[in-house]
N, C-alpha and C. Protein backbone atom coordinates (compact mmCIF):
# COMPACT_ATOMS: atom_id res chain seq x y z
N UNK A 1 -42.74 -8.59 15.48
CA UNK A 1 -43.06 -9.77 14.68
C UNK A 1 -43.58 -9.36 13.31
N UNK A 2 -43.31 -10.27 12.56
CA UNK A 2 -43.94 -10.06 11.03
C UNK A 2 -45.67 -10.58 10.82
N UNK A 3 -46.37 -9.50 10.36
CA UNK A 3 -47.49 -9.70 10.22
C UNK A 3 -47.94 -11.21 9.13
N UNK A 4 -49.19 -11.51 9.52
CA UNK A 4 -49.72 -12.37 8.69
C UNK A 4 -49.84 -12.49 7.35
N UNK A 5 -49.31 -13.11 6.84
CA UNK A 5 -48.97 -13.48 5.05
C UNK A 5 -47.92 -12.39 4.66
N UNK A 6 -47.16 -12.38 5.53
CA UNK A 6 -45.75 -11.48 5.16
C UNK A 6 -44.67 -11.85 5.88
N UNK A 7 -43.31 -11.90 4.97
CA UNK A 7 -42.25 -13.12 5.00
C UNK A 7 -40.90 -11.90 5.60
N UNK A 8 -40.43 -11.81 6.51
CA UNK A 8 -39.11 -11.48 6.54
C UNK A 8 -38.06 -11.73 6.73
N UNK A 9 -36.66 -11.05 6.24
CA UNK A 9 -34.94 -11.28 5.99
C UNK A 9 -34.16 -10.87 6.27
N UNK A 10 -33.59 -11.05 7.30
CA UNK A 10 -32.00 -10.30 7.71
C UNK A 10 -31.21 -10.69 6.54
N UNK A 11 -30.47 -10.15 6.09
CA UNK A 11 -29.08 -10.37 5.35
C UNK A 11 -28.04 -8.68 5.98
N UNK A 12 -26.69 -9.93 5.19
CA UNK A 12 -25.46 -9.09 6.03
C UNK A 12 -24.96 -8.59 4.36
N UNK A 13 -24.88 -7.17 4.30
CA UNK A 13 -24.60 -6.53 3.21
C UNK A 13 -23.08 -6.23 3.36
N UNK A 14 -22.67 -5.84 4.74
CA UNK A 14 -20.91 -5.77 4.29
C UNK A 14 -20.32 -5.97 5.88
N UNK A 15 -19.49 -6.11 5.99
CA UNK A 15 -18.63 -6.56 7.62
C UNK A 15 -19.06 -8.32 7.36
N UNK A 16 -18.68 -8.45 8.63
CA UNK A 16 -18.73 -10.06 9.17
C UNK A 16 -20.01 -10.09 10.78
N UNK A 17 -20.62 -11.52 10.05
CA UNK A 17 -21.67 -11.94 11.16
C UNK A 17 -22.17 -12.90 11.00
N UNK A 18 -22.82 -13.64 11.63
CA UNK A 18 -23.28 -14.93 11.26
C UNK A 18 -24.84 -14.97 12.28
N UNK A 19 -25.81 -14.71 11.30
CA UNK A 19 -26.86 -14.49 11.39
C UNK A 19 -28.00 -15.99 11.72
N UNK A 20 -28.31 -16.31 13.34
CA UNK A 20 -29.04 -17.62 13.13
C UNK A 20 -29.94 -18.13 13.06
N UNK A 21 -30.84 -16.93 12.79
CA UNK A 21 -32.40 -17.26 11.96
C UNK A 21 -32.38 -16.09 11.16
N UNK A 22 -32.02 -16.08 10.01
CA UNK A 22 -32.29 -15.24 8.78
C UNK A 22 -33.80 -14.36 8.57
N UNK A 23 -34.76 -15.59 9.30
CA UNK A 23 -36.38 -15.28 9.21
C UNK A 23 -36.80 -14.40 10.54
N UNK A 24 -36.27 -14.48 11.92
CA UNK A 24 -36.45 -14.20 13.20
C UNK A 24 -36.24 -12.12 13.04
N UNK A 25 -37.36 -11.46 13.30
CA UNK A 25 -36.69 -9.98 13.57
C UNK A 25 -35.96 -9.96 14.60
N UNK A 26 -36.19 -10.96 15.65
CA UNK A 26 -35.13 -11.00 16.56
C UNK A 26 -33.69 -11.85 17.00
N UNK A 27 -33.70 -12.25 15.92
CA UNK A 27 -32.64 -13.22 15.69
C UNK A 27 -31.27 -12.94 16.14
N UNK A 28 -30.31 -13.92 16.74
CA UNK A 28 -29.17 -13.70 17.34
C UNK A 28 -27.78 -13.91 16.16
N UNK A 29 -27.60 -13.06 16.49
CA UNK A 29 -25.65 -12.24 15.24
C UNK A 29 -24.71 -12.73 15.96
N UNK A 30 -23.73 -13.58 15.84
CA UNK A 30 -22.64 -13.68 16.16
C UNK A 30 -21.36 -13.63 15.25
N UNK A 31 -20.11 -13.79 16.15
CA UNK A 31 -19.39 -13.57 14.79
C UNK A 31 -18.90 -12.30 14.24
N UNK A 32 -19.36 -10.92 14.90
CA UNK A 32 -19.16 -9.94 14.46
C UNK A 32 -17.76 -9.41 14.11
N UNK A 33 -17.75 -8.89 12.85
CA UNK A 33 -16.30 -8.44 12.67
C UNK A 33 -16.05 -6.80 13.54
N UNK A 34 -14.97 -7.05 13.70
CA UNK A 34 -14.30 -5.52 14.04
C UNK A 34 -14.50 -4.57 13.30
N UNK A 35 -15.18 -3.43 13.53
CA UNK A 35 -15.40 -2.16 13.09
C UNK A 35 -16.78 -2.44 12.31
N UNK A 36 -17.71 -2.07 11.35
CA UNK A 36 -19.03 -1.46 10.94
C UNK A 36 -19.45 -3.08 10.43
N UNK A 37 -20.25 -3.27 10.91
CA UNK A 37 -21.33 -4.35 10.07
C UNK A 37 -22.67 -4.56 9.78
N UNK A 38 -23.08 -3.62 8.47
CA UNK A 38 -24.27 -3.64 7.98
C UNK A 38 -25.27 -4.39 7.84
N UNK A 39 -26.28 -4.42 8.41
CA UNK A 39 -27.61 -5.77 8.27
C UNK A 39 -28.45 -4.91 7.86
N UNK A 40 -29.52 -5.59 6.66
CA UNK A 40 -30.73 -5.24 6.20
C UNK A 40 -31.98 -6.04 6.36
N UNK A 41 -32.84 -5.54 6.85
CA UNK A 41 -34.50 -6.30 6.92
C UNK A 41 -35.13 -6.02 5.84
N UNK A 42 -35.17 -6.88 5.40
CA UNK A 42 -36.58 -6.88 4.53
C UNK A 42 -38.10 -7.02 4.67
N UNK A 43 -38.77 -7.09 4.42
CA UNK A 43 -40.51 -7.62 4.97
C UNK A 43 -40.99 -7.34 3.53
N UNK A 44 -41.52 -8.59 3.06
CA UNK A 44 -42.23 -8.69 1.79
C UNK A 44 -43.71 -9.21 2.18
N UNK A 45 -44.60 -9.04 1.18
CA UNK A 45 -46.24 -9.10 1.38
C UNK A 45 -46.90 -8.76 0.43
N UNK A 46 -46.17 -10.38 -0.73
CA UNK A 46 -46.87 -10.16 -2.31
C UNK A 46 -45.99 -9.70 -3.11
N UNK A 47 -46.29 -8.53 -3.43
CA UNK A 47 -45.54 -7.69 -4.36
C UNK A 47 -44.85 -6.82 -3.95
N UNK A 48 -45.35 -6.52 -2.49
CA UNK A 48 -44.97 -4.99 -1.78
C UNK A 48 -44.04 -5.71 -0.94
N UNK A 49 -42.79 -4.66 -0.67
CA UNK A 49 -41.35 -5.17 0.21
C UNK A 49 -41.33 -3.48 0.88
N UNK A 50 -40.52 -3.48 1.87
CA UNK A 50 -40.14 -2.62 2.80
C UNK A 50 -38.85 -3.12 3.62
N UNK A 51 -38.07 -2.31 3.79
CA UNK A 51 -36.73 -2.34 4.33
C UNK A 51 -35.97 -1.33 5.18
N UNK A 52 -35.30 -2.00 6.30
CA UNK A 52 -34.46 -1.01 6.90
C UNK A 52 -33.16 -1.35 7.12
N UNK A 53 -32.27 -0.83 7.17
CA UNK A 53 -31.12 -1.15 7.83
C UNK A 53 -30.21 -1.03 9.00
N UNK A 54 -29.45 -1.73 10.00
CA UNK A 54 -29.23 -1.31 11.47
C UNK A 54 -27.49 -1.21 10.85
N UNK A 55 -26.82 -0.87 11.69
CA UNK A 55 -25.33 -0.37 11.50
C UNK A 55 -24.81 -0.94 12.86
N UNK A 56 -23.88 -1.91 13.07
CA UNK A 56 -23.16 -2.47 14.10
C UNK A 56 -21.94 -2.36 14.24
N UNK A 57 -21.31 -1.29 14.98
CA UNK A 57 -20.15 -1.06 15.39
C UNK A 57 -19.65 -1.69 16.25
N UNK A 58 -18.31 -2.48 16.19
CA UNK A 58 -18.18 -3.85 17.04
C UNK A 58 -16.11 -3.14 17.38
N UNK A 59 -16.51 -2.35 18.81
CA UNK A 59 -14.92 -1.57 18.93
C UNK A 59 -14.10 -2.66 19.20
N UNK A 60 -12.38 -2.11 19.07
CA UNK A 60 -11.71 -2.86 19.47
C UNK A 60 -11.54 -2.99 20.85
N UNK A 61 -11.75 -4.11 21.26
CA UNK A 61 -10.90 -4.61 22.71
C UNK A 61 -9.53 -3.89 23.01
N UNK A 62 -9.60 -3.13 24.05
CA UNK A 62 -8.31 -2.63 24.74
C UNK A 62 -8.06 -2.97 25.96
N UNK A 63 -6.33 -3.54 25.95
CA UNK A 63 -5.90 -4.06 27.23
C UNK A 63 -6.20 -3.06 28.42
N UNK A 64 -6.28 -3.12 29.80
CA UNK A 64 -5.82 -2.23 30.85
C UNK A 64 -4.91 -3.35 31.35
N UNK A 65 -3.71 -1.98 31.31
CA UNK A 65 -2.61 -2.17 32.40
C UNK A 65 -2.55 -1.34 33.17
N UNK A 66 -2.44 -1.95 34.89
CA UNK A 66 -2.66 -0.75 35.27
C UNK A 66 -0.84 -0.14 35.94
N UNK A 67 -0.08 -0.89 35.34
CA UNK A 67 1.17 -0.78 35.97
C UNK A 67 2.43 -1.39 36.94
N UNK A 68 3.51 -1.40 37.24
CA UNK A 68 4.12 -2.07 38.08
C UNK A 68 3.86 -1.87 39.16
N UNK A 69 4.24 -3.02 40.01
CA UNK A 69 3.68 -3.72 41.19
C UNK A 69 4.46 -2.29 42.18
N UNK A 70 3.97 -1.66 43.35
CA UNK A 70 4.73 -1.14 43.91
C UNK A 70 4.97 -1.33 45.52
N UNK A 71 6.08 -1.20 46.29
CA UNK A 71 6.27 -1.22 47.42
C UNK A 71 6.03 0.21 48.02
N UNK A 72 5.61 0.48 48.78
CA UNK A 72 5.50 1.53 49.35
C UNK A 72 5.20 2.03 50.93
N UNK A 73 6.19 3.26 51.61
CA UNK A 73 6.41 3.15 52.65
C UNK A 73 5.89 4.07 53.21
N UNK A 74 5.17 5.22 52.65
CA UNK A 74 3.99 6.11 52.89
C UNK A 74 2.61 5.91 52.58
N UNK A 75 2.12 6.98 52.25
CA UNK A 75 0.55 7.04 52.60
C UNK A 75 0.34 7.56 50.61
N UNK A 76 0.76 7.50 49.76
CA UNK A 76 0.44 8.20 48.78
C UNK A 76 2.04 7.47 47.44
N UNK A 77 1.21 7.85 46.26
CA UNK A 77 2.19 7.24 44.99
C UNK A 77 1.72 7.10 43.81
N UNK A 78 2.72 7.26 42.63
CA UNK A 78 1.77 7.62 41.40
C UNK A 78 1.27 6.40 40.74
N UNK A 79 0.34 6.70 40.32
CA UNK A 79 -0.58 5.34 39.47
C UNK A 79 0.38 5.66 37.80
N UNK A 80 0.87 4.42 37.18
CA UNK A 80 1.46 4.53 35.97
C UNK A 80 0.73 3.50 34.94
N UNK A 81 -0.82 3.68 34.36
CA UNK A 81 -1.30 2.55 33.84
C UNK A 81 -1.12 3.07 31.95
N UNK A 82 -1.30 2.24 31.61
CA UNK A 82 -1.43 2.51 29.86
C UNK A 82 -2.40 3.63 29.73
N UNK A 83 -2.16 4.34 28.33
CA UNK A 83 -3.03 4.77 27.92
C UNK A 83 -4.38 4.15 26.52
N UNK A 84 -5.30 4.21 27.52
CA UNK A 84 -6.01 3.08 26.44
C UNK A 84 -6.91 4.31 25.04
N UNK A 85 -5.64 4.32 24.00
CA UNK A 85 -6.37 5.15 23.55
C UNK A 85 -7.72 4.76 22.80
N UNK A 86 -8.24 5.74 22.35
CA UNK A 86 -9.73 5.58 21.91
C UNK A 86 -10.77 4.89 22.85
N UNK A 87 -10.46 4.72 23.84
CA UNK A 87 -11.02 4.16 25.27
C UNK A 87 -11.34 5.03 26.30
N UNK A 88 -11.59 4.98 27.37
CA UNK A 88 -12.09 5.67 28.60
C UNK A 88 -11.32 4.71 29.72
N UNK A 89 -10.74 5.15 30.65
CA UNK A 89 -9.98 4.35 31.64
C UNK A 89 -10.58 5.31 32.99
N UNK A 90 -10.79 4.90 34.14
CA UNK A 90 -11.23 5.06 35.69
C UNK A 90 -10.48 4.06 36.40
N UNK A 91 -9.37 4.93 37.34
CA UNK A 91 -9.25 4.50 38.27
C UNK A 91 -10.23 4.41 39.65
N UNK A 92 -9.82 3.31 40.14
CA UNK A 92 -11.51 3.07 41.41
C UNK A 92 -10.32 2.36 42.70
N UNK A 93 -11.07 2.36 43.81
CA UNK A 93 -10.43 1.68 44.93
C UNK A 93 -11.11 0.46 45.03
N UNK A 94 -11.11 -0.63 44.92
CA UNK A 94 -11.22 -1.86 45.38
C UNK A 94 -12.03 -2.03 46.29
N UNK A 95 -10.87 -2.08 47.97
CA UNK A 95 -11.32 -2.37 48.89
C UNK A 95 -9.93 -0.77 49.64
N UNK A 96 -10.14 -0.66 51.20
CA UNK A 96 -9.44 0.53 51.88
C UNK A 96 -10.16 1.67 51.22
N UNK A 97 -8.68 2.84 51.36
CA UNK A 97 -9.39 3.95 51.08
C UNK A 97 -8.35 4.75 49.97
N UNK A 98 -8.51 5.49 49.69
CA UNK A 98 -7.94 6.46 48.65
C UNK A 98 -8.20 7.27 47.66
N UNK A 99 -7.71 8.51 47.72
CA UNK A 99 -8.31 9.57 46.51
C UNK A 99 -7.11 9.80 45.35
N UNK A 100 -7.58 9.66 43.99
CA UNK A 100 -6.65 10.03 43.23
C UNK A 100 -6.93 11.45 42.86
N UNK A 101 -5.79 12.27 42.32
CA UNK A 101 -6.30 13.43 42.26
C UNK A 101 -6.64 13.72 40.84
N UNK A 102 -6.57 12.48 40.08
CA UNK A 102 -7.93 12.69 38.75
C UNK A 102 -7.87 10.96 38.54
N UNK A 103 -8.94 10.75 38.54
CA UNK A 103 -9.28 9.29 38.49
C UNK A 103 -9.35 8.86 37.06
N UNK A 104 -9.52 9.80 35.91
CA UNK A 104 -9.56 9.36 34.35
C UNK A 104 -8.04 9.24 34.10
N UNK A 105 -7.50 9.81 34.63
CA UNK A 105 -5.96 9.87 33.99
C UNK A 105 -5.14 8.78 34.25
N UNK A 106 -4.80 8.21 32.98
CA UNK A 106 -3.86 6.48 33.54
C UNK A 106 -2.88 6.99 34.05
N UNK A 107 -2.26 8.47 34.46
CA UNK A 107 -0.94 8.59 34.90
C UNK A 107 -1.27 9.79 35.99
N UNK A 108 -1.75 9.42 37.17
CA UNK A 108 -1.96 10.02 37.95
C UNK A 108 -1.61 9.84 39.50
N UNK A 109 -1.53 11.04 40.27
CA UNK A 109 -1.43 10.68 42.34
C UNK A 109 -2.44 10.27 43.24
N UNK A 110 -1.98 9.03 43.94
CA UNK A 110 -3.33 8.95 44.57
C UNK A 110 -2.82 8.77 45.88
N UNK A 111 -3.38 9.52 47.07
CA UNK A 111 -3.41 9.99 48.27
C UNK A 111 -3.42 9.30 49.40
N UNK A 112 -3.47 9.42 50.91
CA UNK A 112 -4.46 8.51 51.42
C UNK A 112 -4.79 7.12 51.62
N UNK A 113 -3.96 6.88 51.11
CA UNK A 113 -4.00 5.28 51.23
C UNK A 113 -3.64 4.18 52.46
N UNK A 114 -4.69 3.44 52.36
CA UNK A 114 -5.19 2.51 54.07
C UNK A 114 -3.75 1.64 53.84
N UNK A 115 -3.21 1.18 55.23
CA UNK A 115 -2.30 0.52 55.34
C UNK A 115 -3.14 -1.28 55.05
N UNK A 116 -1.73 -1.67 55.08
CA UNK A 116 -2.37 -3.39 54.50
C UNK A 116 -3.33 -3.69 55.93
């Protein structure tokens, strides 16, 4: 909180945001643009001001696909999902059982697998 007889200011110096108490240090940003959006605090008290600035990196949204539908008449088959680049992708089991033999890799074998 801002001390007694001292006034403070979010403002948005570059990107996109929409700031809904300008006065609040804790005030809620929406609106954020994609990639860097600069906010500055101010705190004034008279004559004397002080300032910081926060840096908001707002990544892009990446689809997961995890691939075509498959029929299958064994116990094992390859996973064919996108690669989400600049992303992190994990394959996981749901529900049954199964081991892939690398779970980061969108193009990987997975083992073991519980019948329906």
């Amino acid at each position: 909180p801002v001390g007694s007889g001292m006034t403070g200011m979010w403002m948005l110096i570059s990107g996109n945001g929409t700031i809904a108490n300008p006065n609040d240090p804790g005030t809620l940003i929406t609106d954020l643009g994609r990639g860097e959006n600069l906010f500055h605090w101010i705190v004034t008290n008279g004559n004397c001001s002080a300032f910081d600035q926060v840096l908001i990196v707002n990544g892009d949204v990446v689809d997961a696909e995890a691939g075509r539908p498959q029929t299958l008449c064994g116990n094992f088959t390859t996973l064919e999902a996108n690669d989400p680049q600049g992303a992190i992708g994990q394959w996981s089991v749901i529900s049954g059982t199964a081991r892939f033999e690398n779970p980061s890799d969108p193009k990987t074998r997975v083992f073991d697998l519980s019948p329906d």
